[in-house]
PDB file of N, CA and C in Angstrom:
ATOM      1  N   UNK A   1     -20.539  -4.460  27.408  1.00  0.00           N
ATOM      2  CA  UNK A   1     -21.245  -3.723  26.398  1.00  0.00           C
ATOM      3  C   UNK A   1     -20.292  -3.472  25.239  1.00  0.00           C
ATOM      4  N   UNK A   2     -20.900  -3.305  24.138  1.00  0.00           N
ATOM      5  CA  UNK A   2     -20.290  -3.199  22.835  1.00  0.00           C
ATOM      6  C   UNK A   2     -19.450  -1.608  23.268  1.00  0.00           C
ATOM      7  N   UNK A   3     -18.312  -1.440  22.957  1.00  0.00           N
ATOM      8  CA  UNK A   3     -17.746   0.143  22.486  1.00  0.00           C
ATOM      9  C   UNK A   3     -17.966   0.842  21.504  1.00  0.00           C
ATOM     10  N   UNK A   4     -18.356   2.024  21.899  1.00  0.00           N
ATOM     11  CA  UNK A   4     -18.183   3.075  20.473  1.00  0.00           C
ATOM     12  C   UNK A   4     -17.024   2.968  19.909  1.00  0.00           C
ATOM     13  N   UNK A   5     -17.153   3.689  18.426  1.00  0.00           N
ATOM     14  CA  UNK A   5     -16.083   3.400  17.525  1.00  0.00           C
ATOM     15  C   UNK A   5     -15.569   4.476  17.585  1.00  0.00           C
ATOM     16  N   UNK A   6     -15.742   5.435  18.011  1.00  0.00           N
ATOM     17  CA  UNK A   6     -14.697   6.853  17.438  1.00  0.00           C
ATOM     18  C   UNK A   6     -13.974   6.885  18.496  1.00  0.00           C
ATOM     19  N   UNK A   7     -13.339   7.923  18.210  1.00  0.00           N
ATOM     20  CA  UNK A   7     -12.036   7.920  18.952  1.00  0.00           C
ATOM     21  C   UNK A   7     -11.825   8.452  20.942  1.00  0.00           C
ATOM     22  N   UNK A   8     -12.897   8.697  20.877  1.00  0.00           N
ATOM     23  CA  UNK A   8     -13.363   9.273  22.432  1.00  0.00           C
ATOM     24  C   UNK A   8     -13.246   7.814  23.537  1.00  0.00           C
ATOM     25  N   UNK A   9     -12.880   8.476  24.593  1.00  0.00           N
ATOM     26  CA  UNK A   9     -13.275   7.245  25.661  1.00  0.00           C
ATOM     27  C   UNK A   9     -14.339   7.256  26.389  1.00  0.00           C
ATOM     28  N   UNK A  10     -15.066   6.118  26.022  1.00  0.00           N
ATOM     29  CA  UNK A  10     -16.289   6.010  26.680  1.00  0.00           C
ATOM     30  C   UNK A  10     -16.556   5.200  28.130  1.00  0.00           C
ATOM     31  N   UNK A  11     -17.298   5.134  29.354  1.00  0.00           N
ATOM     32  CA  UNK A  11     -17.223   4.433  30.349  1.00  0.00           C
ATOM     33  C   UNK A  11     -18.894   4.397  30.269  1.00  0.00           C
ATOM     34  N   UNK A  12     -18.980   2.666  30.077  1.00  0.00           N
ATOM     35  CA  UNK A  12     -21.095   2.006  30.021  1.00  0.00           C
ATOM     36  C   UNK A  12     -20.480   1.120  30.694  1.00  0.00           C
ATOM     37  N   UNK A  13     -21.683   0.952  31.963  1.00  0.00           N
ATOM     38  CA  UNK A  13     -22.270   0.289  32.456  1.00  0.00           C
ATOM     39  C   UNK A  13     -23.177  -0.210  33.150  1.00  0.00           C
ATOM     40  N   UNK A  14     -23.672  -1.572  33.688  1.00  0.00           N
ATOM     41  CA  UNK A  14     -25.327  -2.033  33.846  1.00  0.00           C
ATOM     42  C   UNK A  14     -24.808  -2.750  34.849  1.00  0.00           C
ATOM     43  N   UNK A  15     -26.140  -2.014  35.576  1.00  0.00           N
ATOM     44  CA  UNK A  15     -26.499  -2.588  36.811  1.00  0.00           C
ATOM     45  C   UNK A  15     -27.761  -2.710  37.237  1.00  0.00           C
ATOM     46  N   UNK A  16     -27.953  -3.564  38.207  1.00  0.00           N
ATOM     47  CA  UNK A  16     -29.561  -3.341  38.413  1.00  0.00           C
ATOM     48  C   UNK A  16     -29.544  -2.707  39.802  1.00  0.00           C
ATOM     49  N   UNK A  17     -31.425  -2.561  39.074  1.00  0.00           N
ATOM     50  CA  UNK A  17     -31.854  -1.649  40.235  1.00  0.00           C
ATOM     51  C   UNK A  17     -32.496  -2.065  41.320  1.00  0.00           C
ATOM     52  N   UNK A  18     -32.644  -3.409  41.512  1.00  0.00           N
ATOM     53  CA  UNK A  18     -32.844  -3.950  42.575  1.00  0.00           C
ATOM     54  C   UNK A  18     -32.310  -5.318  42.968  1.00  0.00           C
ATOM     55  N   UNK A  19     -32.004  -5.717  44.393  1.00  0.00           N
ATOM     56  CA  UNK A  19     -31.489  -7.147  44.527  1.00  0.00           C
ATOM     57  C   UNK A  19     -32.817  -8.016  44.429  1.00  0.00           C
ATOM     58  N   UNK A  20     -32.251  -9.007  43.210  1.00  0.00           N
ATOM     59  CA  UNK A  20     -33.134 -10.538  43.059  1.00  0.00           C
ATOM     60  C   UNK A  20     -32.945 -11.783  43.341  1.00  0.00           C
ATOM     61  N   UNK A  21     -33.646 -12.757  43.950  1.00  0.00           N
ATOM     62  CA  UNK A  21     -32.895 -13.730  43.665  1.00  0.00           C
ATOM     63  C   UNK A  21     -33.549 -14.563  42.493  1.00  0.00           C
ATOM     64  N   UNK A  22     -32.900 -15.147  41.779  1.00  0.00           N
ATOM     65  CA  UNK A  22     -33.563 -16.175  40.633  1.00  0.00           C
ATOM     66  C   UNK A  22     -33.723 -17.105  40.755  1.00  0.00           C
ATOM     67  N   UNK A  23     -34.824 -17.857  40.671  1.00  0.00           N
ATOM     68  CA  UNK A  23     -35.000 -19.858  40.766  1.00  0.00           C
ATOM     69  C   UNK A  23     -34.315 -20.112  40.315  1.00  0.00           C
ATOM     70  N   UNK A  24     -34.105 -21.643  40.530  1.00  0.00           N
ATOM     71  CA  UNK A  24     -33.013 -22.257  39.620  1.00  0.00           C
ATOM     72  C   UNK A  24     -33.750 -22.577  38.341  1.00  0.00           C
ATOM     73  N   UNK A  25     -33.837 -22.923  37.288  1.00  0.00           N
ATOM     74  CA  UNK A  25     -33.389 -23.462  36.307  1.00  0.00           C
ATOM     75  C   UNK A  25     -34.805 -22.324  35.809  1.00  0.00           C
ATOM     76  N   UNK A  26     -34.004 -21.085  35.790  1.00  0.00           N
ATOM     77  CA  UNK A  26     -35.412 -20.579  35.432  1.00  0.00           C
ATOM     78  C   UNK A  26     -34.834 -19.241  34.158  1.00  0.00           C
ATOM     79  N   UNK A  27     -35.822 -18.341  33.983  1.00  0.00           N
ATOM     80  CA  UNK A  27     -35.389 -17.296  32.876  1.00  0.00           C
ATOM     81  C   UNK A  27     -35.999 -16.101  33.053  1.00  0.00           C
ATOM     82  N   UNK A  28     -35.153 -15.080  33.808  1.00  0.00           N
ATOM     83  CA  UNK A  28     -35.954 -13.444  34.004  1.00  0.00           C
ATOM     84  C   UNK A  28     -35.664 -12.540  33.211  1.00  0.00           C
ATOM     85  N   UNK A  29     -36.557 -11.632  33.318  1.00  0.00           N
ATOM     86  CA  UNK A  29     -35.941  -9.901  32.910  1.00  0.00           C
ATOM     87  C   UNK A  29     -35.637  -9.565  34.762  1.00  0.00           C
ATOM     88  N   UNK A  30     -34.641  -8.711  34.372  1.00  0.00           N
ATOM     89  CA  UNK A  30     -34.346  -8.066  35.698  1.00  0.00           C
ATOM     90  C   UNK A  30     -34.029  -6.297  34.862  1.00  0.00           C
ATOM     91  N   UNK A  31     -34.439  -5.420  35.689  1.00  0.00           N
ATOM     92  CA  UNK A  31     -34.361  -4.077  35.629  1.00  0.00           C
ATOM     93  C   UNK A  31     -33.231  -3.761  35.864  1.00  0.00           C
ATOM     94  N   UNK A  32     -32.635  -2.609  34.993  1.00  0.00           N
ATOM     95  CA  UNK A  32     -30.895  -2.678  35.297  1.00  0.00           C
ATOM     96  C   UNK A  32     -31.131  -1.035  34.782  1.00  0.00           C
ATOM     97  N   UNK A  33     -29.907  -0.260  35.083  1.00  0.00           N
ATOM     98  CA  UNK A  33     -29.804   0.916  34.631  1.00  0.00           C
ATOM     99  C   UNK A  33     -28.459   1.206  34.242  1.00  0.00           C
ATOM    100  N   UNK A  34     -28.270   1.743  33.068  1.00  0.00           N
ATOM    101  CA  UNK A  34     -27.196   2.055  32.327  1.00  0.00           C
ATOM    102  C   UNK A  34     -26.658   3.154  33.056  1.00  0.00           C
ATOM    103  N   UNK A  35     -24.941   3.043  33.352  1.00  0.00           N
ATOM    104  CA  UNK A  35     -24.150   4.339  33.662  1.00  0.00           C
ATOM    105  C   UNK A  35     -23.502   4.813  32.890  1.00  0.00           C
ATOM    106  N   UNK A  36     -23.008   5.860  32.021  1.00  0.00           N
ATOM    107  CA  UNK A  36     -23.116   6.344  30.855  1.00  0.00           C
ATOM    108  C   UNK A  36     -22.227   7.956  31.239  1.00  0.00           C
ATOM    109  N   UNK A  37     -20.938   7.445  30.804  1.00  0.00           N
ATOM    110  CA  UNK A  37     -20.152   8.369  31.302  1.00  0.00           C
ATOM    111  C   UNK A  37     -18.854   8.809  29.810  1.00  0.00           C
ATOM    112  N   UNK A  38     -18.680   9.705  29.812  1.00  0.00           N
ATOM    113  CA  UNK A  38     -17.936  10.348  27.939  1.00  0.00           C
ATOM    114  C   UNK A  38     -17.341  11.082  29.116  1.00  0.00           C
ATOM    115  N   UNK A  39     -15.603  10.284  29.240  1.00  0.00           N
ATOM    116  CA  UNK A  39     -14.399  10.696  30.141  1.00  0.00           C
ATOM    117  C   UNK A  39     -14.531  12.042  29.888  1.00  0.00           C
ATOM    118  N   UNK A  40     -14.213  12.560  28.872  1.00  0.00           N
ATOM    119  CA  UNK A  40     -13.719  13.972  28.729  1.00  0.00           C
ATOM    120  C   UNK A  40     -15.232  15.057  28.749  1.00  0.00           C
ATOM    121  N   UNK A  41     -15.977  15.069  28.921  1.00  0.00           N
ATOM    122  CA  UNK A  41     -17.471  16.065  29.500  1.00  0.00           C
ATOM    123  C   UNK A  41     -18.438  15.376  29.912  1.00  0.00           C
ATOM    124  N   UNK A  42     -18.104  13.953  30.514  1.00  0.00           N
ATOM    125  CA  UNK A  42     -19.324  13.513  31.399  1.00  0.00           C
ATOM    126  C   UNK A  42     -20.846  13.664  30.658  1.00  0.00           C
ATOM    127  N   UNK A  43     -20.616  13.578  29.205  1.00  0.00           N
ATOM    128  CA  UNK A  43     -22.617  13.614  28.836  1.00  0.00           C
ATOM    129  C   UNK A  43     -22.736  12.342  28.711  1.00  0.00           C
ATOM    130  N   UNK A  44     -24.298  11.981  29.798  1.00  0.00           N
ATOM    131  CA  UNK A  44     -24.899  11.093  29.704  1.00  0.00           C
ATOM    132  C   UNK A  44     -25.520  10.270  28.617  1.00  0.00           C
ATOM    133  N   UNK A  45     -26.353  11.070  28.061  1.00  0.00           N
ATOM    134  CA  UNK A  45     -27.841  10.812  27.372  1.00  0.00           C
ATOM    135  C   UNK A  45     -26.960  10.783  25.795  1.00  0.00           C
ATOM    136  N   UNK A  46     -26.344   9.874  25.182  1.00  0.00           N
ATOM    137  CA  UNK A  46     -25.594  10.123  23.777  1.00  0.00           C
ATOM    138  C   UNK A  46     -26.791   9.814  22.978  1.00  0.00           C
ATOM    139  N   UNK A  47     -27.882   9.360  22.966  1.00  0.00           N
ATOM    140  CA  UNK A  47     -28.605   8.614  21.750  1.00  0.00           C
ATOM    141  C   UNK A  47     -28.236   8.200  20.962  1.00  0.00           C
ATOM    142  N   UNK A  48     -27.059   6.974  21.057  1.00  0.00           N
ATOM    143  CA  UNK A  48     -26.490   6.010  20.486  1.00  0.00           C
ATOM    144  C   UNK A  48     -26.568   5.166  20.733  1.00  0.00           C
ATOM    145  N   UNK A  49     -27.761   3.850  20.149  1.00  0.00           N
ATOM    146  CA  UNK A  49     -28.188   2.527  20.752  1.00  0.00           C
ATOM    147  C   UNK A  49     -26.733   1.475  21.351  1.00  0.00           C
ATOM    148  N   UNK A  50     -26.706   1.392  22.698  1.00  0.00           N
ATOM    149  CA  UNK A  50     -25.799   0.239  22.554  1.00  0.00           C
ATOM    150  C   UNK A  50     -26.016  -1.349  22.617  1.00  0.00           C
ATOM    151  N   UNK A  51     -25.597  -2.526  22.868  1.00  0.00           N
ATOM    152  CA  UNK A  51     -25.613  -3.798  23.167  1.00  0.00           C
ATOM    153  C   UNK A  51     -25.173  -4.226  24.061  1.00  0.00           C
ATOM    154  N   UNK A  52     -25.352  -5.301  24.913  1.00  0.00           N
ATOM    155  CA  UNK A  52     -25.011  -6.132  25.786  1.00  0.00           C
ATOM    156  C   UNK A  52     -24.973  -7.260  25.149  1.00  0.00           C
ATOM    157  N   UNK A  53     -23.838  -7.707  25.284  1.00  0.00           N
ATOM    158  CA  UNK A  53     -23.414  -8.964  24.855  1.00  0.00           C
ATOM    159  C   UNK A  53     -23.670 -10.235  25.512  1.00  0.00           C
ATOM    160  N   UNK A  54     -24.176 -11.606  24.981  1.00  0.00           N
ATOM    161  CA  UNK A  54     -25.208 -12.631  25.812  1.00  0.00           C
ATOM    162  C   UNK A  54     -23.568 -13.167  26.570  1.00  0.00           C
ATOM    163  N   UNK A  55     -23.090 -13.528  27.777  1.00  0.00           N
ATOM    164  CA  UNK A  55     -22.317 -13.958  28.385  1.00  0.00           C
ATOM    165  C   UNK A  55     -22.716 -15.264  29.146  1.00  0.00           C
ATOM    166  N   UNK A  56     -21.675 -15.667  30.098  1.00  0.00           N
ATOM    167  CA  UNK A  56     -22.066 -16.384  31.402  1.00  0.00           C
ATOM    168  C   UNK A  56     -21.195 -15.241  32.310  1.00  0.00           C
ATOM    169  N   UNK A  57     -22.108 -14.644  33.168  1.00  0.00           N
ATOM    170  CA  UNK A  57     -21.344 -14.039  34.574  1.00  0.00           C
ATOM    171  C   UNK A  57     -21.033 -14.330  35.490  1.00  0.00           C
ATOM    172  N   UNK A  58     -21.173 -15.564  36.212  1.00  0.00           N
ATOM    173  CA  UNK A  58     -20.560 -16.719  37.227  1.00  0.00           C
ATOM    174  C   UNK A  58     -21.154 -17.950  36.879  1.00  0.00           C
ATOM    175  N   UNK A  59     -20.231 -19.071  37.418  1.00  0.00           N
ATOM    176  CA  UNK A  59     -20.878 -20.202  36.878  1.00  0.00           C
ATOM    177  C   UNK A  59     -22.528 -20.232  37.358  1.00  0.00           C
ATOM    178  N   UNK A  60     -23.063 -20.934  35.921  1.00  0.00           N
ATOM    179  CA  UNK A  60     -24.542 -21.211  36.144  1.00  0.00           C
ATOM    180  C   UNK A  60     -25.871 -20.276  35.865  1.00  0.00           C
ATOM    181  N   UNK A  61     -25.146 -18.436  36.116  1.00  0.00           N
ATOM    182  CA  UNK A  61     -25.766 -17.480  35.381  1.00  0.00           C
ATOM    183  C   UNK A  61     -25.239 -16.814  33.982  1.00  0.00           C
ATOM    184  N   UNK A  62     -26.406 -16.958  33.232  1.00  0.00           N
ATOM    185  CA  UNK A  62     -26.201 -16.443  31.969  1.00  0.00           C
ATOM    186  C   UNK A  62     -27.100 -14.900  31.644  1.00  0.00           C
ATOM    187  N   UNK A  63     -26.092 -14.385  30.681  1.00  0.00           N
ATOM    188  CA  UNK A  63     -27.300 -13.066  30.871  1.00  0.00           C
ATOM    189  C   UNK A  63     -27.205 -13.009  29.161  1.00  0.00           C
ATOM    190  N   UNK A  64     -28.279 -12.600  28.619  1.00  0.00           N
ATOM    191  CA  UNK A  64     -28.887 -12.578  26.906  1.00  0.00           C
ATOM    192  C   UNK A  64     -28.097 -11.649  26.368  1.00  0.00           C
ATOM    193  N   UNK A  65     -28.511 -11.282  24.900  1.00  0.00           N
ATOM    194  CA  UNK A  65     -28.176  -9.760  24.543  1.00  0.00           C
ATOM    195  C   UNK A  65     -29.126  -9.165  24.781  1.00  0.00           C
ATOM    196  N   UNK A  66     -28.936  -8.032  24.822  1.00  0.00           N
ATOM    197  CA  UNK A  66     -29.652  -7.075  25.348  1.00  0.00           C
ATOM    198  C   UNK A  66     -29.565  -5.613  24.040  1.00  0.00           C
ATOM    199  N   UNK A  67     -30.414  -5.501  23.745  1.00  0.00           N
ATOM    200  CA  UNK A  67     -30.289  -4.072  22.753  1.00  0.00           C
ATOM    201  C   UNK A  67     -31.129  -2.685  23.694  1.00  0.00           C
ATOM    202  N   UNK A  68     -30.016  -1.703  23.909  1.00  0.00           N
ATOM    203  CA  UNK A  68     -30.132  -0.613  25.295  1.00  0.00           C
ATOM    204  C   UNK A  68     -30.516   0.574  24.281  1.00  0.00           C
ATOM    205  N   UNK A  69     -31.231   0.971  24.108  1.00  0.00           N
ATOM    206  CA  UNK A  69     -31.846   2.246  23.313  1.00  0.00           C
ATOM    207  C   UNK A  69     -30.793   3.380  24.010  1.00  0.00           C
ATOM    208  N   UNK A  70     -30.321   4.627  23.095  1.00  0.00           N
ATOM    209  CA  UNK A  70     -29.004   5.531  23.720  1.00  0.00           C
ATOM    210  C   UNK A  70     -30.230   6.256  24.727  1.00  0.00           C
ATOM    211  N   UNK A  71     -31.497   6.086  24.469  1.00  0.00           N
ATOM    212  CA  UNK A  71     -32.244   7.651  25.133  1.00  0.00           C
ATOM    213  C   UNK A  71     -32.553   7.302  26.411  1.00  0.00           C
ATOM    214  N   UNK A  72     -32.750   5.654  26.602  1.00  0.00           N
ATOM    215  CA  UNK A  72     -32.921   4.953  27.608  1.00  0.00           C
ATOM    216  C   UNK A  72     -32.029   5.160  28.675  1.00  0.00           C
ATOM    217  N   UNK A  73     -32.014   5.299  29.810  1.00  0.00           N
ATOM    218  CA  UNK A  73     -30.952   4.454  31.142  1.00  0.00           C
ATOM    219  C   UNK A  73     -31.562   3.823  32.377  1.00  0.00           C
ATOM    220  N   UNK A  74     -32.838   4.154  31.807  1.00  0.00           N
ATOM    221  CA  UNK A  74     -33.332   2.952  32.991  1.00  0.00           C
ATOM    222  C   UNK A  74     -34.114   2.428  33.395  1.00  0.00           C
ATOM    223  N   UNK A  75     -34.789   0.911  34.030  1.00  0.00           N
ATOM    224  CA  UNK A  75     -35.718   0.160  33.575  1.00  0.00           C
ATOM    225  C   UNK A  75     -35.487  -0.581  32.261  1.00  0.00           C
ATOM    226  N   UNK A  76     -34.151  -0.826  32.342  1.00  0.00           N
ATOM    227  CA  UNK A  76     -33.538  -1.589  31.081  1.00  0.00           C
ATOM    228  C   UNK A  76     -34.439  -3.106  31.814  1.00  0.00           C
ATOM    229  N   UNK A  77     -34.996  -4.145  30.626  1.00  0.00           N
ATOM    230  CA  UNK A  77     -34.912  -5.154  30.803  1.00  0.00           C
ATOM    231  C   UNK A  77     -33.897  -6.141  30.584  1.00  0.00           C
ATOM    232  N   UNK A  78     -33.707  -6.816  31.332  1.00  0.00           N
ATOM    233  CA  UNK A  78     -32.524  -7.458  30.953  1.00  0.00           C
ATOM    234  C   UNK A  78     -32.283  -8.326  31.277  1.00  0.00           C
ATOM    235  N   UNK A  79     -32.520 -10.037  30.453  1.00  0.00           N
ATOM    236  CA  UNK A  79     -32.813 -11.504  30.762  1.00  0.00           C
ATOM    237  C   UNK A  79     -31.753 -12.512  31.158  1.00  0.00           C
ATOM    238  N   UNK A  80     -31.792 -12.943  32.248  1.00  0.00           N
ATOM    239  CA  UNK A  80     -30.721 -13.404  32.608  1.00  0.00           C
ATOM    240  C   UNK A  80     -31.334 -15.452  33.110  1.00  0.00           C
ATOM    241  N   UNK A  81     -30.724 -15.813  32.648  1.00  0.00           N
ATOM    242  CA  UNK A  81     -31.187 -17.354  33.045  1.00  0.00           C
ATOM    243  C   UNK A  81     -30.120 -18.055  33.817  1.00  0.00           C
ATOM    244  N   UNK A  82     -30.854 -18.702  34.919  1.00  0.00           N
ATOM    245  CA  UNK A  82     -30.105 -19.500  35.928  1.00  0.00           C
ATOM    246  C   UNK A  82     -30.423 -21.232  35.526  1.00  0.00           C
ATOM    247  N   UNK A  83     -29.266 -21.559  35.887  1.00  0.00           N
ATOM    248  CA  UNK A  83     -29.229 -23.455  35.332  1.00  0.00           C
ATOM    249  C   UNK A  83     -28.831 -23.996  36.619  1.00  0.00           C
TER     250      UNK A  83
END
């Protein structure tokens, strides 16, 4: 995920909320939920849109960008294609 810019340390991350498996040569949304942690007072809910950046996460899966609304954490869609 993209980082905030100010000077705070932030800890985001996505996971899903259930195990899938994907066809091969195919293209899903999978449900994922943002963990959303501000080191120094633990607030969740910032309402600061973040991004997911389109990657490959092991060979053969690819996952999109993803634009994560800040108010959101969960029932993120989030498209991931297998080759």
């Amino acid at each position: 995920m993209r980082r905030h810019t100010n000077d705070r340390t932030w800890c985001r991350r996505v996971v899903l909320q259930d195990d899938v498996i994907i066809p091969s040569r195919s293209e899903i949304d999978l449900h994922a939920t943002v963990i959303v942690r501000k080191l120094s007072d633990n607030v969740r809910n910032t309402g600061l849109d973040w991004e997911i950046e389109a990657r490959l996460l092991v060979p053969g899966v690819y996952v999109f960008r993803t634009l994560i609304p800040g108010y959101r954490l969960s029932s993120i869609p989030v498209r991931v294609m297998f080759r």
